[in-house]
PDB file of N, CA and C in Angstrom:
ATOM      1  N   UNK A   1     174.686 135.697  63.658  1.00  0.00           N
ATOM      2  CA  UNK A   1     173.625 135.981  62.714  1.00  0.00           C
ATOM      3  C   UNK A   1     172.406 135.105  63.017  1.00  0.00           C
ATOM      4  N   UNK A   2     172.487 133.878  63.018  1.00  0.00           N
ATOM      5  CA  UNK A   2     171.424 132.865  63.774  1.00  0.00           C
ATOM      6  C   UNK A   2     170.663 133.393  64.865  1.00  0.00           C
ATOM      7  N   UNK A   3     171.880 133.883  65.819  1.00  0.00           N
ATOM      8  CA  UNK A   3     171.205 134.343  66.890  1.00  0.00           C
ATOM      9  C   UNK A   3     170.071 135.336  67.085  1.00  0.00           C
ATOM     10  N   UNK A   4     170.217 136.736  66.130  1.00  0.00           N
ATOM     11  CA  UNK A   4     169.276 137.371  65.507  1.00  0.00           C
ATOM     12  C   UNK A   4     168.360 136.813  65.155  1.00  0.00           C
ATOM     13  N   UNK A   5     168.729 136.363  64.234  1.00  0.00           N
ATOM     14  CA  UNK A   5     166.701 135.666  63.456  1.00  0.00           C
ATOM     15  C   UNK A   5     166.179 135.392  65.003  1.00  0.00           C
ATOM     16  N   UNK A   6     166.918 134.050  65.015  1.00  0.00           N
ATOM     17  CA  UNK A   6     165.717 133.765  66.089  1.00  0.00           C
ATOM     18  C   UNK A   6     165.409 134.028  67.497  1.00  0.00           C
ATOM     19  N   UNK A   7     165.683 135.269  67.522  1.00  0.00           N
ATOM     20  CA  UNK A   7     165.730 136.294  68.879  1.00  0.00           C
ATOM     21  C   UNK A   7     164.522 137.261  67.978  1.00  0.00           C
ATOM     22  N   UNK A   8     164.976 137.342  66.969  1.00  0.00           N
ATOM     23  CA  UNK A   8     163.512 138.075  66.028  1.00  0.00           C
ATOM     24  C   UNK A   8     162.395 137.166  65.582  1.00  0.00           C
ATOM     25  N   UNK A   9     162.249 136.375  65.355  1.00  0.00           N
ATOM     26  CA  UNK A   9     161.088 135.198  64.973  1.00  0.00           C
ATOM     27  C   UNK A   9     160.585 134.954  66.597  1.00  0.00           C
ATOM     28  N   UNK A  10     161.423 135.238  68.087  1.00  0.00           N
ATOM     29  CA  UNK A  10     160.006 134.722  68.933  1.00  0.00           C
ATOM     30  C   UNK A  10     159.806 136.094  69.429  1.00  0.00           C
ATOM     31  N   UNK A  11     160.794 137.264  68.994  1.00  0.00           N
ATOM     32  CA  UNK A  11     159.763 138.360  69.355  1.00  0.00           C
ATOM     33  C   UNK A  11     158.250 138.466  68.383  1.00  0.00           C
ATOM     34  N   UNK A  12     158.814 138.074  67.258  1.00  0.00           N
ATOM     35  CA  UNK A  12     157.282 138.584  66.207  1.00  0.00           C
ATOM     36  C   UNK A  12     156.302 137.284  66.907  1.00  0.00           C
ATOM     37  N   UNK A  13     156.691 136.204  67.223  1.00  0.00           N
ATOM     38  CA  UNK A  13     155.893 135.210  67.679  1.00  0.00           C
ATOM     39  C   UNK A  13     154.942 135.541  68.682  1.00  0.00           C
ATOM     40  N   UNK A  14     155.714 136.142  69.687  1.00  0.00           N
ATOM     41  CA  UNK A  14     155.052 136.379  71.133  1.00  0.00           C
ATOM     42  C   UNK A  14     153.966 138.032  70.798  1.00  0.00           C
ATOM     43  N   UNK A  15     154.392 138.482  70.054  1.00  0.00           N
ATOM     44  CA  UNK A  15     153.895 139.453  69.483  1.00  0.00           C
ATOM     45  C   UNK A  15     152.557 139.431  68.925  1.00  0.00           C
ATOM     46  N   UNK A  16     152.405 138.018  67.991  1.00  0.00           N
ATOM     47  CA  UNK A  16     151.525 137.742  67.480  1.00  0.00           C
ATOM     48  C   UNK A  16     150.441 136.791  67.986  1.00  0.00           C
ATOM     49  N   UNK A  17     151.118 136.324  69.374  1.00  0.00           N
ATOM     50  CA  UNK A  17     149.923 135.507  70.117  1.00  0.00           C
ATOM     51  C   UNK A  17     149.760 136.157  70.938  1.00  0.00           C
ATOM     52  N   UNK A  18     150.154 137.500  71.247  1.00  0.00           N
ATOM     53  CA  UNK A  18     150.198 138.268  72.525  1.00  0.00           C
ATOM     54  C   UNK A  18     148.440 139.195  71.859  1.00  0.00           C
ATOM     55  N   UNK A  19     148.532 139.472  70.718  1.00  0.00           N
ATOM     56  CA  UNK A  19     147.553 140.200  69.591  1.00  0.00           C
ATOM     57  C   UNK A  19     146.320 139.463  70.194  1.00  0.00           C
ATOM     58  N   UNK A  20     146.316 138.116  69.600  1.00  0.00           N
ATOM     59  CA  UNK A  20     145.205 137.197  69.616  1.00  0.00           C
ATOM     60  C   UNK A  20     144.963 136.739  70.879  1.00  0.00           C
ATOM     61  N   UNK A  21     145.444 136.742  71.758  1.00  0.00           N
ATOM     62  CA  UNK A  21     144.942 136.602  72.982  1.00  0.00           C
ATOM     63  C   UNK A  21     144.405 137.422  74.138  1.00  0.00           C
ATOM     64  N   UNK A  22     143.792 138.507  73.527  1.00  0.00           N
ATOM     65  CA  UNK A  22     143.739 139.921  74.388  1.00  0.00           C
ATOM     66  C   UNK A  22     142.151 139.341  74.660  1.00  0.00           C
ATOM     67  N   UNK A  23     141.663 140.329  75.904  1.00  0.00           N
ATOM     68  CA  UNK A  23     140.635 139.551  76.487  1.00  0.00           C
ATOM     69  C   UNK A  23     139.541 140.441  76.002  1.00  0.00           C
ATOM     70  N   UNK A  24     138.165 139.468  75.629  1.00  0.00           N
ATOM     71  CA  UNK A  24     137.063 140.766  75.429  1.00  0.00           C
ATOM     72  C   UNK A  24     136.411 141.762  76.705  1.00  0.00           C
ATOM     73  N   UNK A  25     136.133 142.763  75.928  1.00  0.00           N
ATOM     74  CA  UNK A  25     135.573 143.369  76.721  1.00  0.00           C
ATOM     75  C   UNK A  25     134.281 143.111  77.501  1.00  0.00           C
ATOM     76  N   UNK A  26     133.464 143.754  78.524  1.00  0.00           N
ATOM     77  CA  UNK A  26     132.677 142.992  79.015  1.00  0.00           C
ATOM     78  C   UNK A  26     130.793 143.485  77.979  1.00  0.00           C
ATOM     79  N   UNK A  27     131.404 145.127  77.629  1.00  0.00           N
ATOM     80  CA  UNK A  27     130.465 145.271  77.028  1.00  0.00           C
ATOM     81  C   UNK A  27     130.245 144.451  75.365  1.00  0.00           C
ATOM     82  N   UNK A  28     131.271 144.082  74.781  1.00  0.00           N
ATOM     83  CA  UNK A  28     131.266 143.682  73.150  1.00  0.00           C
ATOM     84  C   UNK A  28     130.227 142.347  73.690  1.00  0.00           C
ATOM     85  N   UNK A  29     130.937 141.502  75.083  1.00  0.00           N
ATOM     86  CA  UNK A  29     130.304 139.928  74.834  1.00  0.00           C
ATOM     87  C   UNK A  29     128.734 140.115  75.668  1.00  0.00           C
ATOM     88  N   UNK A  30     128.328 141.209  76.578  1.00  0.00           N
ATOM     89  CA  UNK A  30     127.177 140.837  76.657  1.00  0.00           C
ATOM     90  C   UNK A  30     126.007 141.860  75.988  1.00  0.00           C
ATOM     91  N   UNK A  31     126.985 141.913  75.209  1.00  0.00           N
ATOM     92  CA  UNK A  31     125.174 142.966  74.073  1.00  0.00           C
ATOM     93  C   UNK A  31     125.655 141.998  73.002  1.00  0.00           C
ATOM     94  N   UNK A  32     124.484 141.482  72.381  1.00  0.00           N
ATOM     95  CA  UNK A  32     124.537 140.497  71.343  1.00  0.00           C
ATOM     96  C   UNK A  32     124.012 141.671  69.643  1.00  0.00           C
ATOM     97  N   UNK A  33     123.921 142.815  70.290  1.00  0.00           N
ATOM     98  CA  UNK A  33     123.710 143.816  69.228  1.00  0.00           C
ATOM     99  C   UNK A  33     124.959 144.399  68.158  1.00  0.00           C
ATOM    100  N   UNK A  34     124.763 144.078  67.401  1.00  0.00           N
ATOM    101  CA  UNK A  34     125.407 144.739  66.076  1.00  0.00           C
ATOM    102  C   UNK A  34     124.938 145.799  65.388  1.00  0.00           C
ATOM    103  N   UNK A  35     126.245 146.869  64.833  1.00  0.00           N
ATOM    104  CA  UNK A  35     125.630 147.769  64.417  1.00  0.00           C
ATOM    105  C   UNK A  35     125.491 147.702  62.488  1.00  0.00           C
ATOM    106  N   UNK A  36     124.544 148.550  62.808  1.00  0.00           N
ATOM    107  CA  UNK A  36     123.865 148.224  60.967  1.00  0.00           C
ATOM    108  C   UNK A  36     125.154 148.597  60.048  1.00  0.00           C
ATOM    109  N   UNK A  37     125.357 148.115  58.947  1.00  0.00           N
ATOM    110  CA  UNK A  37     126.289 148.840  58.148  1.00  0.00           C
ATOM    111  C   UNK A  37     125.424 150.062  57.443  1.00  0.00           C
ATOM    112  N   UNK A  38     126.411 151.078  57.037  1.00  0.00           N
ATOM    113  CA  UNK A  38     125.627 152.054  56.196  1.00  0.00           C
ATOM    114  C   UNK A  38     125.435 151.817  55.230  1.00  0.00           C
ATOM    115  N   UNK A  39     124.087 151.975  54.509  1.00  0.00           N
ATOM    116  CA  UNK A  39     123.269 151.932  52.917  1.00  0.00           C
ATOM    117  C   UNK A  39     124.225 152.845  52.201  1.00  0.00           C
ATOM    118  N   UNK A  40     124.754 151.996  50.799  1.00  0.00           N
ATOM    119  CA  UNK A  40     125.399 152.626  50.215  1.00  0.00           C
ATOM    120  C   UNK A  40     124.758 153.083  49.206  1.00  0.00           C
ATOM    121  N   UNK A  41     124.954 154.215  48.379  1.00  0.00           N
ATOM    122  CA  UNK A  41     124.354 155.043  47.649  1.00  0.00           C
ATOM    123  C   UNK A  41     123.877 154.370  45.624  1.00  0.00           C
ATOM    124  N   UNK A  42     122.756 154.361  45.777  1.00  0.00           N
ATOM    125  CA  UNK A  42     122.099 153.765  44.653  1.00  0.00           C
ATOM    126  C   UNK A  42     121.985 154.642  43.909  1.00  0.00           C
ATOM    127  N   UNK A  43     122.956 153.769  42.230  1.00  0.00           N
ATOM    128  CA  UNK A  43     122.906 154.848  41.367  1.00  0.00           C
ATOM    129  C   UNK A  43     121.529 154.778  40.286  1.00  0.00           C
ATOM    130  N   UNK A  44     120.999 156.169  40.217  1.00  0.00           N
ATOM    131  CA  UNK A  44     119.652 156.179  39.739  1.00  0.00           C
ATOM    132  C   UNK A  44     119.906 156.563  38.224  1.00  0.00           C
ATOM    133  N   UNK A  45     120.760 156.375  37.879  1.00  0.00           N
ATOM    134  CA  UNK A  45     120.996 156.619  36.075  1.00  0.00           C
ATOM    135  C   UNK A  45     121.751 157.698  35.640  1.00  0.00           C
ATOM    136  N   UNK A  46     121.249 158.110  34.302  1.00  0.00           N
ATOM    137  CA  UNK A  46     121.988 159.563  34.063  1.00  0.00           C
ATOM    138  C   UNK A  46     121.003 160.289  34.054  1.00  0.00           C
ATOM    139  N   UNK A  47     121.430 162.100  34.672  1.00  0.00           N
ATOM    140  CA  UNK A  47     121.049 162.966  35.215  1.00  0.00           C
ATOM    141  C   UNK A  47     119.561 163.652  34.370  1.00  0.00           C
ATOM    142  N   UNK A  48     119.536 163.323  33.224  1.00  0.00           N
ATOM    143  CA  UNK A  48     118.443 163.714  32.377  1.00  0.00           C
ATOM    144  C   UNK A  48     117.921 162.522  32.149  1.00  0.00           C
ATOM    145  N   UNK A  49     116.219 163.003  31.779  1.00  0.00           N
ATOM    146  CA  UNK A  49     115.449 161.763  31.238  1.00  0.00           C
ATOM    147  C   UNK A  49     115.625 161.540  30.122  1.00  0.00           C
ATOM    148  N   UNK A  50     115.072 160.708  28.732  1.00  0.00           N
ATOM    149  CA  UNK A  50     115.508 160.897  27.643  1.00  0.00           C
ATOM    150  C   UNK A  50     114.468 162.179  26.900  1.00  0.00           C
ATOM    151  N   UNK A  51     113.289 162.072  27.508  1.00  0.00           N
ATOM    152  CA  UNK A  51     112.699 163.524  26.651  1.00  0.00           C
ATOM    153  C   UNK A  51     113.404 164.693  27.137  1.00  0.00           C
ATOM    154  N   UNK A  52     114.433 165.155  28.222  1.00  0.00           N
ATOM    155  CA  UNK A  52     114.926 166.089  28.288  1.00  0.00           C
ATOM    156  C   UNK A  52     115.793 165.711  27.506  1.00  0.00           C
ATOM    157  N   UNK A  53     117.236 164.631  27.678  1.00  0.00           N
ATOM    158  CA  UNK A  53     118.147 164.812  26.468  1.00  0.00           C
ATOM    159  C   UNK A  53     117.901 165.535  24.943  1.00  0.00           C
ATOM    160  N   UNK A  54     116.416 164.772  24.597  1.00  0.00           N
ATOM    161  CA  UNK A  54     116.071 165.129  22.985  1.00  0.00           C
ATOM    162  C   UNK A  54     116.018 166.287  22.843  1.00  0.00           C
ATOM    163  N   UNK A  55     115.149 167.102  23.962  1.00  0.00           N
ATOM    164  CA  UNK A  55     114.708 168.286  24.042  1.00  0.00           C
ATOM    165  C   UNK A  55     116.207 168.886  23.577  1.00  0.00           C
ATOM    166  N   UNK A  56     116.843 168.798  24.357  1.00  0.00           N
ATOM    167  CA  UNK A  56     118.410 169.822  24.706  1.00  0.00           C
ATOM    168  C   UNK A  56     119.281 169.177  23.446  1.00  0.00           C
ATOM    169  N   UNK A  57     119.530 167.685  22.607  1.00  0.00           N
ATOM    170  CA  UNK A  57     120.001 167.684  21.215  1.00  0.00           C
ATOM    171  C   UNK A  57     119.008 168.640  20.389  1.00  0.00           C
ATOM    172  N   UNK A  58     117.658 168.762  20.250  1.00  0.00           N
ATOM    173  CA  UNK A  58     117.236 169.444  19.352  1.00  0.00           C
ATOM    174  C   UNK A  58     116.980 171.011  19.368  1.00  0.00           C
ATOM    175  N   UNK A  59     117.661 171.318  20.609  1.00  0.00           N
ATOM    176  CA  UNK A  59     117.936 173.118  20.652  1.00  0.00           C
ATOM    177  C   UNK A  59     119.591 172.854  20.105  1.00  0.00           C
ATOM    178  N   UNK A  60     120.763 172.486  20.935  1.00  0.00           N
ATOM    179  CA  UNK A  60     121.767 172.290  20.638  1.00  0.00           C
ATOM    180  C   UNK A  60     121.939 172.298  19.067  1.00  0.00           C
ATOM    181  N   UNK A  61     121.280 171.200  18.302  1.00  0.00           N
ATOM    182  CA  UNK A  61     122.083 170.912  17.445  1.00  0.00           C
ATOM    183  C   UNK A  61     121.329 171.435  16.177  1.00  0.00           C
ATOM    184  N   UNK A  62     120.442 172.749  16.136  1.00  0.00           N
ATOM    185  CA  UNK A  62     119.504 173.304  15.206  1.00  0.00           C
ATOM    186  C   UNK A  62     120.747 173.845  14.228  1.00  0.00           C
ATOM    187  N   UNK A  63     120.399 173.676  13.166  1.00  0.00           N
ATOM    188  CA  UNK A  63     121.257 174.470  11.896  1.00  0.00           C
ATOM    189  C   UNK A  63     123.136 173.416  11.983  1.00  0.00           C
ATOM    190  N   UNK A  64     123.022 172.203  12.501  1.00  0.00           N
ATOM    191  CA  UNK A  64     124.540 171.773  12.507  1.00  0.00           C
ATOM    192  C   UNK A  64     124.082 170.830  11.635  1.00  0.00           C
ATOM    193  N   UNK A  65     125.771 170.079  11.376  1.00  0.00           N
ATOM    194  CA  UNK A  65     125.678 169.094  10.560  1.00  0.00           C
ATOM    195  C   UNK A  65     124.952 167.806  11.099  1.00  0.00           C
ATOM    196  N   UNK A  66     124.353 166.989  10.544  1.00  0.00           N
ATOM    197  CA  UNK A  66     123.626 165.581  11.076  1.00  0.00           C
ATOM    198  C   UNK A  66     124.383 164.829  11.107  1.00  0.00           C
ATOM    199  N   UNK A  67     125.441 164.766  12.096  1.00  0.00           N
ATOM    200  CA  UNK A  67     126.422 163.807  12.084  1.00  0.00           C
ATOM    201  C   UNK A  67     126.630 163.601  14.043  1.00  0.00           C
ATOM    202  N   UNK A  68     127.650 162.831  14.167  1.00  0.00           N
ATOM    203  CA  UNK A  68     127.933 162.777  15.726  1.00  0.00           C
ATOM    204  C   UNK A  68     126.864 162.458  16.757  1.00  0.00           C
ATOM    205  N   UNK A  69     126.884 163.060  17.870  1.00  0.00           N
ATOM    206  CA  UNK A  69     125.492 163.108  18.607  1.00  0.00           C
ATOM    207  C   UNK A  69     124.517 163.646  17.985  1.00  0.00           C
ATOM    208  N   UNK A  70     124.658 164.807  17.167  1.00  0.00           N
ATOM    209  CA  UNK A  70     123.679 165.438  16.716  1.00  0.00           C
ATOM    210  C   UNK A  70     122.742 164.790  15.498  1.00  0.00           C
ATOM    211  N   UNK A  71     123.241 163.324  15.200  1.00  0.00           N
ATOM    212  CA  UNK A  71     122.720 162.684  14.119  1.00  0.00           C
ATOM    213  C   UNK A  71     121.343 162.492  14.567  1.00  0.00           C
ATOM    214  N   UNK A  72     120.167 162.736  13.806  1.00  0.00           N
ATOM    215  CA  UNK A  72     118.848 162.850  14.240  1.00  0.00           C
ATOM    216  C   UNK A  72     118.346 164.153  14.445  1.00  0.00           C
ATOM    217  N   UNK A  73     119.099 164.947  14.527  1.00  0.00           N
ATOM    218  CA  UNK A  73     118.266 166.245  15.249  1.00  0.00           C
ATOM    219  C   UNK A  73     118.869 167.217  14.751  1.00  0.00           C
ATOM    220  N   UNK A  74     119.607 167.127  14.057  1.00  0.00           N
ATOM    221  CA  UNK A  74     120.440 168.913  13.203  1.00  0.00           C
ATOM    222  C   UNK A  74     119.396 168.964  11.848  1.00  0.00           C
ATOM    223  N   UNK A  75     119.891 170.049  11.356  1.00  0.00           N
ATOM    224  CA  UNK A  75     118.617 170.747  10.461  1.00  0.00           C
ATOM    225  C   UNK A  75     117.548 171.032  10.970  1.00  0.00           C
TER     226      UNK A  75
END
């Protein structure tokens, strides 16, 4: 059982310095250029302005009760 482990601990060993020791390429080390990350997407609010919201509560909510969202703008 001993013998296992550590017949498995210097395979993962050699494994893992075998990883880190790989050689660079010739193009990565002589272009000192990096590439841009992509611009991630800026959120610009919610989809209506507020004079459209009002607009669309005060068609919506004509003749309802003045309660809920519609508080302000029914009747």
């Amino acid at each position: 059982m001993k013998h296992h482990r550590a017949a498995l601990l210097i395979a993962l060993m050699s494994a893992v310095l075998a990883t880190g020791l790989s050689p660079v390429t010739a193009n990565a080390a002589s272009s000192g250029v990096r590439k841009k990350a992509p611009k991630q997407a800026i959120d610009k609010g919610p989809a209506e302005t507020r004079a459209e919201r009002d607009k669309r509560l005060a068609r919506e909510c004509k003749g309802r009760p003045n309660a809920g969202a519609c508080e302000g703008y029914g009747n």
